[in-house]
Protein backbone atom coordinates (compact mmCIF):
# COMPACT_ATOMS: atom_id res chain seq x y z
CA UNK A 1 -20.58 -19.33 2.77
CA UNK A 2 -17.11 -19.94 2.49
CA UNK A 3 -14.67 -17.00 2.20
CA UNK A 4 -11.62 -17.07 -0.13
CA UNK A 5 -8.15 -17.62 1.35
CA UNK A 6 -5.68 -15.41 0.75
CA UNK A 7 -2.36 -16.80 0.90
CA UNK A 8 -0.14 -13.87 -0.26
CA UNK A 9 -1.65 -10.50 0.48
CA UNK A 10 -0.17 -7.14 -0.92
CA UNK A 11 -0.33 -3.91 1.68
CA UNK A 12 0.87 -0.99 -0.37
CA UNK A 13 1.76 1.72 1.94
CA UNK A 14 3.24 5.56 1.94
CA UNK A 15 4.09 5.32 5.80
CA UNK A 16 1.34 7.97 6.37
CA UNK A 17 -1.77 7.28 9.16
CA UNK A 18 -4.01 6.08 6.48
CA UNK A 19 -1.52 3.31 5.35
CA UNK A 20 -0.95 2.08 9.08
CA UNK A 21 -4.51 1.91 9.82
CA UNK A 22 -4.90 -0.19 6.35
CA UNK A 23 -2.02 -2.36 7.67
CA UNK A 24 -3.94 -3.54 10.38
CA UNK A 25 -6.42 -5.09 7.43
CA UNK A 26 -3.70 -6.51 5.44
CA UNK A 27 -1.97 -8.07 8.49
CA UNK A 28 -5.15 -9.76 9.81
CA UNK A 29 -5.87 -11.52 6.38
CA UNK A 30 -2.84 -12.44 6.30
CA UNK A 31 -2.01 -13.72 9.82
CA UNK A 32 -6.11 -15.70 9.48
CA UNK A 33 -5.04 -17.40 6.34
CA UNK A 34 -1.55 -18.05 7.17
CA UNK A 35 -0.46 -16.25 4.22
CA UNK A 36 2.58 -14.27 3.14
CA UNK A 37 2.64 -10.77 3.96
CA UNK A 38 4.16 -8.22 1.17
CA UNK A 39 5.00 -4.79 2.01
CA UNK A 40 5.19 -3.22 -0.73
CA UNK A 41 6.43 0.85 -0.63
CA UNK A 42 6.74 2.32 -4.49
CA UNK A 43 9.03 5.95 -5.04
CA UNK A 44 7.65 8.12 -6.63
CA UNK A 45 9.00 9.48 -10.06
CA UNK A 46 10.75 12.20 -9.24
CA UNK A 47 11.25 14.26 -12.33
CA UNK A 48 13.69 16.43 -11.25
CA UNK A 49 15.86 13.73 -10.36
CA UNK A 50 17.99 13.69 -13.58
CA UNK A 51 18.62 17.83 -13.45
CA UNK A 52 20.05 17.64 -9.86
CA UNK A 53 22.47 14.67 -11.39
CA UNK A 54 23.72 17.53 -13.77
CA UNK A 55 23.76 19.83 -10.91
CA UNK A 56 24.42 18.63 -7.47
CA UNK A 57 27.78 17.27 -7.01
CA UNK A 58 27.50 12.74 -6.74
CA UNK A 59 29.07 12.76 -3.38
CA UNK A 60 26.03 14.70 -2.12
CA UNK A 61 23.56 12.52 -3.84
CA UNK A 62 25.29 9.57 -2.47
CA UNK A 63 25.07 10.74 1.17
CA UNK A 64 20.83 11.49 0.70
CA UNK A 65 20.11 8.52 -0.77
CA UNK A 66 21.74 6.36 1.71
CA UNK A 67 20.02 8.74 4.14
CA UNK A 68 16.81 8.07 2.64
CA UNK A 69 17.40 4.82 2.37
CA UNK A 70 18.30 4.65 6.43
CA UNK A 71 14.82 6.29 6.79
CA UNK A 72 13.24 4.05 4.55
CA UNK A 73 14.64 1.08 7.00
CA UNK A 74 13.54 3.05 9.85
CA UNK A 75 9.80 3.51 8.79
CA UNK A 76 9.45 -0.46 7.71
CA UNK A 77 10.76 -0.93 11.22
CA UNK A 78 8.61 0.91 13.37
CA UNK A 79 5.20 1.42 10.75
CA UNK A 80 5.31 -2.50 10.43
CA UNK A 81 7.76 -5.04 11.57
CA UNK A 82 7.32 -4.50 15.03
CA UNK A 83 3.82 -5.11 14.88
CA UNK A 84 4.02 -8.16 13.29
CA UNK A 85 3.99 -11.52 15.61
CA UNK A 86 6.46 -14.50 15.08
CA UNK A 87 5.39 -16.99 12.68
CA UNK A 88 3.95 -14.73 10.48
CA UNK A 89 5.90 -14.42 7.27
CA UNK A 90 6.21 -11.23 5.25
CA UNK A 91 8.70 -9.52 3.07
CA UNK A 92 9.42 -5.96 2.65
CA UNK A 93 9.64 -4.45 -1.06
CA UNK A 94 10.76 -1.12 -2.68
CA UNK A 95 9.91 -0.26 -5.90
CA UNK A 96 10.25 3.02 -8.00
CA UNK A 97 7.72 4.51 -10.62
CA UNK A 98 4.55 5.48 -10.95
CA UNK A 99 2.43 3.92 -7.88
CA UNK A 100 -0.32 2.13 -9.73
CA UNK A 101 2.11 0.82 -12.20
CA UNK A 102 4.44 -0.88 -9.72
CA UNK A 103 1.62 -2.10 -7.79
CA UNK A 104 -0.47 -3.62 -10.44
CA UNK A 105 2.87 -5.00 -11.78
CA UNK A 106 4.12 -6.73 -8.64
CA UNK A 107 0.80 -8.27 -7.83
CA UNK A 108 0.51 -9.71 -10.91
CA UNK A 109 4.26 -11.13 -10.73
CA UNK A 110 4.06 -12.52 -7.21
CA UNK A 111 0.54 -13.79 -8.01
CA UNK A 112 -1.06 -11.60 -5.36
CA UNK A 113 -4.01 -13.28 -4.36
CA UNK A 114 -5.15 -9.32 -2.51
CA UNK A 115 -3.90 -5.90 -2.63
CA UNK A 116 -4.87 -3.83 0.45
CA UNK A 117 -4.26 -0.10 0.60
CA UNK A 118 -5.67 2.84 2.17
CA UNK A 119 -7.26 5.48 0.55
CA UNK A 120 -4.89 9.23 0.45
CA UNK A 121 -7.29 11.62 0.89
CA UNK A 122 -7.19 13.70 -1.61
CA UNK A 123 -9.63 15.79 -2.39
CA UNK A 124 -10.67 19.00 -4.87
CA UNK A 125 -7.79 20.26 -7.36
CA UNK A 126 -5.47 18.02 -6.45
CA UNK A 127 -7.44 14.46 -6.96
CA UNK A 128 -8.30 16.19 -10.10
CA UNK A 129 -4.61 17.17 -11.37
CA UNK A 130 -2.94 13.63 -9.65
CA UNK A 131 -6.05 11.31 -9.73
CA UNK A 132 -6.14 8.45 -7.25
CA UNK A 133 -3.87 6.01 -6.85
CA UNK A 134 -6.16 3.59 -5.01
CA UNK A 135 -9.00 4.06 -7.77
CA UNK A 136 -6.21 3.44 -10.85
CA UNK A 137 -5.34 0.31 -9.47
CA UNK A 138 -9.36 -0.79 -8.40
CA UNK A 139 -10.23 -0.41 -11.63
CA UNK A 140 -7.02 -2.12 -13.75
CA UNK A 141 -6.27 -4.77 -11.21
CA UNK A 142 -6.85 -8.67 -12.24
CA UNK A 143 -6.71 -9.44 -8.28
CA UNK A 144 -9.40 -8.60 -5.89
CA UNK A 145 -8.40 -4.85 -4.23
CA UNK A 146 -9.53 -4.07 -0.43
CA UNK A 147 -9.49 0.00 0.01
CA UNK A 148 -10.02 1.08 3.52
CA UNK A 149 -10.91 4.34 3.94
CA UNK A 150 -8.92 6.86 6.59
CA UNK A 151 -9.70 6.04 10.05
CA UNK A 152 -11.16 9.21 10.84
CA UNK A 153 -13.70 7.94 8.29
CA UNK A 154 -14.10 5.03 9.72
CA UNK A 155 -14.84 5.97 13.23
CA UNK A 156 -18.68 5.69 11.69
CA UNK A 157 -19.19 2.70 10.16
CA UNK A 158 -18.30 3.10 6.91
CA UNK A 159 -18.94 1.25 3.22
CA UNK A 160 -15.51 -0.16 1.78
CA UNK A 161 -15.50 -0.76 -2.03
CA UNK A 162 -13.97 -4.33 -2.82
CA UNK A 163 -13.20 -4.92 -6.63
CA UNK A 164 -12.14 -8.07 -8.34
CA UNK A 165 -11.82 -7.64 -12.04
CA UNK A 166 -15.19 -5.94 -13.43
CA UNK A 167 -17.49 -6.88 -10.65
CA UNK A 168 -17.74 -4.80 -7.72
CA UNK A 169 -19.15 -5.44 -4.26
CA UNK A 170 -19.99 -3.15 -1.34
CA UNK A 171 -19.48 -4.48 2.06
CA UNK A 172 -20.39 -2.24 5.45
CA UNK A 173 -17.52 -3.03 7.92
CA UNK A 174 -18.02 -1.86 11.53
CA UNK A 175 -14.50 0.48 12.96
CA UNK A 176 -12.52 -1.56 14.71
CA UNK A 177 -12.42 -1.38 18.57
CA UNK A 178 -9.35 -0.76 20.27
C-alpha cells in the first residue's frame, strides 16, 4: 500500500508542550515527502481589544504589540526554526481570529494537502463553554487532519483520530522513542 504524499503540510501551533510535541509529526511528514512546511500560529479574538483602544493611551499599545510581536519572533525561533534541518523549506504564518476559522481558511487557500495539530487539553466546563478547536476543524476540514494527542498521553500507545472529509480512520501509533 502506497501512502499519500504530502507536499505542503499545515502545523497549527499555540507554542504550548502539546503543539511542540505535534511539531515533531508535522516536521517528519514534511521533511519524508519533501514538502513545504507551514507554521501557522492564529490570535485569538480578543474582545476587549477595541475598549482598551478607547482607553489606554496608542503609545502604550504601540510599545505591547511590538513587544508581543518580539515574543512572537522569539517563540517561532526557539519552538521551531531551530529544529528544523537545512533543506527543508517552511514558512512561518500569523493570523488573527477565531482558530478554526483561520485554519480551515488558510488550508484551503494554500491547498494544504495536511493539517497537523495537537490536541489542548481541555477538559470539563471549559471544553464545554469554548469547545475544541482541534474537533471544529476535524469535522469542517476538506483536507485530511492528523490530531496527536498530549505526550503525556502518548507515553502509552495511544489511538490518533485521522479525518479526511466524512470518513474517519483510527490508526494506533506507538510513542516515539527518544
Amino acid at each position: 500500500m502506497e501512502y499519500p504524499k504530502y507536499k505542503k503540510v499545515v502545523f497549527c501551533t499555540d507554542f504550548s508542550e502539546n503543539a511542540d510535541y505535534a511539531f515533531e509529526f508535522a516536521y517528519d511528514f514534511a521533511k519524508r515527502d519533501e514538502g513545504l512546511l507551514c507554521i501557522l500560529y492564529v490570535i485569538p479574538d480578543n474582545p476587549h481589544r477595541a475598549y482598551a483602544e478607547g482607553v489606554i493611551p496608542s503609545e502604550i499599545l504601540e510599545k505591547v504589540d511590538k513587544e508581543f510581536e518580539a515574543d512572537l519572533a522569539n517563540n517561532y525561533r526557539e519552538h521551531y526554526v531551530e529544529k528544523i534541518e537545512n533543506g527543508v523549506p517552511y514558512e512561518i504564518i500569523t493570523k488573527s481570529g477565531k482558530e478554526h476559522d483561520e485554519i480551515l481558511r488558510f488550508a484551503e487557500q494554500q491547498e494544504a494537502d495536511l493539517i497537523v495539530m495537537g490536541t489542548h487539553g481541555r477538559t470539563g466546563v471549559e471544553h464545554v463553554l469554548f469547545g475544541s478547536i482541534a474537533k471544529k476543524v476535524l469535522r469542517k476540514s476538506p483536507v485530511p487532519v492528523f490530531v496527536v494527542p498530549s505526550k503525556r498521553r502518548a507515553e502509552f500507545p495511544s489511538t490518533i483520530y485521522v479525518y479526511r472529509g466524512e470518513e474517519q480512520r483510527f490508526v494506533e501509533i506507538p510513542p516515539k522513542e527518544g
